[in-house]
Protein backbone atom coordinates (compact mmCIF):
# COMPACT_ATOMS: atom_id res chain seq x y z
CA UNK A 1 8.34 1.56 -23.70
CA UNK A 2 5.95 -0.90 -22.75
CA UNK A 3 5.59 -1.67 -19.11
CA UNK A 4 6.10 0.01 -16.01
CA UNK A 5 6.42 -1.86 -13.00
CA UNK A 6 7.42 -1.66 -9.46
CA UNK A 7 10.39 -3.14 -7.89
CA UNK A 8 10.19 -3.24 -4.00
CA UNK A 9 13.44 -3.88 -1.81
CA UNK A 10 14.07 -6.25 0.84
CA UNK A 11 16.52 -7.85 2.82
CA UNK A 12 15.25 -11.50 2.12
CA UNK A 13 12.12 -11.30 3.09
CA UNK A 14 10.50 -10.50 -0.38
CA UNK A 15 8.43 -13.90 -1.07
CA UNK A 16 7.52 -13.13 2.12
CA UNK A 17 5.96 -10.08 1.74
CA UNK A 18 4.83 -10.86 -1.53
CA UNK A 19 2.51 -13.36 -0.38
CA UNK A 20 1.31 -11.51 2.51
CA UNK A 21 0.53 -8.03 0.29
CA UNK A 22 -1.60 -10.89 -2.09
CA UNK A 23 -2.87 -12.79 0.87
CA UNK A 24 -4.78 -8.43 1.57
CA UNK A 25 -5.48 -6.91 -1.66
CA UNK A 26 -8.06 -8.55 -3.44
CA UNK A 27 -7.26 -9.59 -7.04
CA UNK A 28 -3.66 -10.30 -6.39
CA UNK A 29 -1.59 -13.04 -7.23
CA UNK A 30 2.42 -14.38 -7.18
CA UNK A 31 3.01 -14.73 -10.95
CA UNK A 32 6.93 -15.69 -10.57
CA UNK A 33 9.46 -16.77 -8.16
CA UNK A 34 12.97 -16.69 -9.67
CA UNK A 35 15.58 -18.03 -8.00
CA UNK A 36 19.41 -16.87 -7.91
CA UNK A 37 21.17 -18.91 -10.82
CA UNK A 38 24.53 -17.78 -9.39
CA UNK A 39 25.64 -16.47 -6.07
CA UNK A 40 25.10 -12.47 -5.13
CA UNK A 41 26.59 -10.77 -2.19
CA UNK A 42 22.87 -10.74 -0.59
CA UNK A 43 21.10 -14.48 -2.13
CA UNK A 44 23.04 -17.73 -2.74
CA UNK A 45 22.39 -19.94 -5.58
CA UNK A 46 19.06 -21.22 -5.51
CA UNK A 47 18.00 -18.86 -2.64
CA UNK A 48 14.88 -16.29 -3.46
CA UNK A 49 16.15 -13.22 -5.23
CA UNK A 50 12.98 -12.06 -7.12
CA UNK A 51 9.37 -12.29 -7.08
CA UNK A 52 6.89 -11.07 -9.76
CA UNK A 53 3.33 -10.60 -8.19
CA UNK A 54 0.29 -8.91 -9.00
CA UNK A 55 -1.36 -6.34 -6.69
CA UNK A 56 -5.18 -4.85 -7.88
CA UNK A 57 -4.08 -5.97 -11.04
CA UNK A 58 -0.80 -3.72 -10.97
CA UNK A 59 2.62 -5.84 -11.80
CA UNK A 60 5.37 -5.62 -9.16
CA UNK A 61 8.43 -7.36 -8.19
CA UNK A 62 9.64 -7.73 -4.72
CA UNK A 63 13.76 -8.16 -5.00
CA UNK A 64 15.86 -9.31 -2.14
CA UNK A 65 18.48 -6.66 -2.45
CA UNK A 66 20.21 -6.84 1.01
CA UNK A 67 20.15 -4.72 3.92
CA UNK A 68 21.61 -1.31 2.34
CA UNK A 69 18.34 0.32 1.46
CA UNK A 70 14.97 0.72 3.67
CA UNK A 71 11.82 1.83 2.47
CA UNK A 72 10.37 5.54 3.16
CA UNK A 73 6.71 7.26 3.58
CA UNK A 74 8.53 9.14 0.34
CA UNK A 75 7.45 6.56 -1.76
CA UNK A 76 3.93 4.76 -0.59
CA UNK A 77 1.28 2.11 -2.20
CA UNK A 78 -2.10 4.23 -2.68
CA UNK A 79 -4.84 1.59 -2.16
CA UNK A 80 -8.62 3.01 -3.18
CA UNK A 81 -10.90 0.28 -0.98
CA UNK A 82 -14.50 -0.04 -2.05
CA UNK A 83 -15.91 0.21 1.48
CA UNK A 84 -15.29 0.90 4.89
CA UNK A 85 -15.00 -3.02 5.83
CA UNK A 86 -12.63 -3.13 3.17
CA UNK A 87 -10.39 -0.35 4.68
CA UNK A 88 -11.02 -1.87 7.87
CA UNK A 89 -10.01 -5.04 7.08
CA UNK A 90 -6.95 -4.34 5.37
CA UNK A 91 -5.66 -1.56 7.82
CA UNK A 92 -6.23 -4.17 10.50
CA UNK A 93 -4.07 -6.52 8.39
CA UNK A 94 -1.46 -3.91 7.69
CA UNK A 95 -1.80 -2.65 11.54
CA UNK A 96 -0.23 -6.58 12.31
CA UNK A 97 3.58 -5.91 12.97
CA UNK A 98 3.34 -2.40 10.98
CA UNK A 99 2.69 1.36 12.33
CA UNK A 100 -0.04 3.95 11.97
CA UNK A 101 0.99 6.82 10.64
CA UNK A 102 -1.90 9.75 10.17
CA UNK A 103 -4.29 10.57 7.37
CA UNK A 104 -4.56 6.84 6.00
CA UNK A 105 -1.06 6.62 6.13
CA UNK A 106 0.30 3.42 7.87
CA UNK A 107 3.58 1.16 7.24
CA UNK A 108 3.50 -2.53 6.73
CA UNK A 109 5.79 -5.22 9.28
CA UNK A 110 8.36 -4.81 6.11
CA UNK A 111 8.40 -1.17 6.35
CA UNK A 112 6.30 -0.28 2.96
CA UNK A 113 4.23 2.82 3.56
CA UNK A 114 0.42 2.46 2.55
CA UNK A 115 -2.21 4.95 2.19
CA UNK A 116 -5.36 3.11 2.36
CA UNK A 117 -8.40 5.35 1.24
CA UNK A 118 -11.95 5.51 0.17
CA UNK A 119 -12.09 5.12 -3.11
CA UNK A 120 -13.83 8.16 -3.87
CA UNK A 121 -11.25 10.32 -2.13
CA UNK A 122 -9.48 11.93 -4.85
CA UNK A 123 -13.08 12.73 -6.24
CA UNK A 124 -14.03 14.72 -3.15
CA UNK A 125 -10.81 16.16 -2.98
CA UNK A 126 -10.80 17.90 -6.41
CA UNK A 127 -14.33 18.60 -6.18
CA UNK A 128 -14.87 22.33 -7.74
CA UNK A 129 -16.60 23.50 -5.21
CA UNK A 130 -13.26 24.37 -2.73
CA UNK A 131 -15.57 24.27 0.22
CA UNK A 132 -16.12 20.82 -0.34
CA UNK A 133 -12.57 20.13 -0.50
CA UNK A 134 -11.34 21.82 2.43
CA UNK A 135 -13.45 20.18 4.67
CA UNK A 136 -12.50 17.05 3.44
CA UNK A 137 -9.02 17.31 4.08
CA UNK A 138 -10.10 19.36 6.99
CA UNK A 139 -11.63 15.97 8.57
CA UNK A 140 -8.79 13.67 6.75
CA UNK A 141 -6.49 15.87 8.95
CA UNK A 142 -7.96 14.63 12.21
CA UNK A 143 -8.10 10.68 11.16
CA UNK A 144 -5.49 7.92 11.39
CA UNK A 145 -7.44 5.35 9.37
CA UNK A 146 -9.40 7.01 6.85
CA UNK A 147 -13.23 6.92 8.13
CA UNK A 148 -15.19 7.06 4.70
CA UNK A 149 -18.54 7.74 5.90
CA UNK A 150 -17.72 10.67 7.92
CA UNK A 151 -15.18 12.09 4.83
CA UNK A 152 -18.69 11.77 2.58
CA UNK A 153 -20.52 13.50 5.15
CA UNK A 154 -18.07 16.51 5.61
CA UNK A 155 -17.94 16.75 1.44
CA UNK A 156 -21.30 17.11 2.16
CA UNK A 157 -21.55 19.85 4.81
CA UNK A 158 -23.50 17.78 7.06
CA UNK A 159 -22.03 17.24 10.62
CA UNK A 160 -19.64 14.45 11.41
């Protein structure tokens, strides 16, 4: 074995949502667009049926399969951000045309489910000290978007 990628489905919008998952996550790029060589009962020759893109350095392919599958909060993209504005900024880009969900949880206009989180979460969260954990997800239970200062200061025990 030596790869393993993600494929993403969509119903012909997947250059589409390839460039606007780039256009968010810094160091991101579209390394490929293939084009059908023959006809398939969702692209026509020449049409869009695969693109290869990078996402935080992670290889993906968005594939436009056709309208028989949708996407689930089953299956999400866990984004660490490096800072609040960063969350911000790319919840607010999500937020366009998508959905909040709860606990950093939020789909995308395409339906793709996110979880966009400090990057330090997992840290706190399997801290050994199971004080420090429960209050973590204690305050990540009460948040939409993921607030990072106030998670550090509940890992901390000081008030939020």
């Amino acid at each position: 074995m030596t790869a393993i990628s993600h494929c993403l489905w969509f119903d012909g919008e997947a250059e589409e949502a390839a460039r606007f998952y780039v256009s968010i996550v810094p160091n991101s790029r579209i390394d490929h667009v293939i084009p059908a060589m023959v006809d398939t009962p969702h692209v026509k020759l020449g049409e869009v049926l695969l693109v290869e893109f990078t996402l935080a350095g992670q290889p993906y392919a968005a594939l436009n399969g056709g309208p028989e599958f949708k996407f689930t909060p089953a299956v999400s993209v866990f984004l660490r951000c490096d800072s609040q504005a960063e969350i911000d900024r790319v919840w607010d880009a999500l937020a366009d045309g998508g959905q909040p969900m709860a606990c950093g949880w939020i789909t995308d206009r395409y339906g793709l489910a996110w979880q966009v989180v400090p990057n330090d979460i997992t840290d706190m969260l399997k801290d050994k000290d199971p004080a420090k954990s429960r209050r973590v997800m204690e305050a990540v239970m009460t948040m939409v978007k993921l607030d990072g200062p106030t998670l550090r200061r509940a890992y901390a025990g000081a008030d939020a």
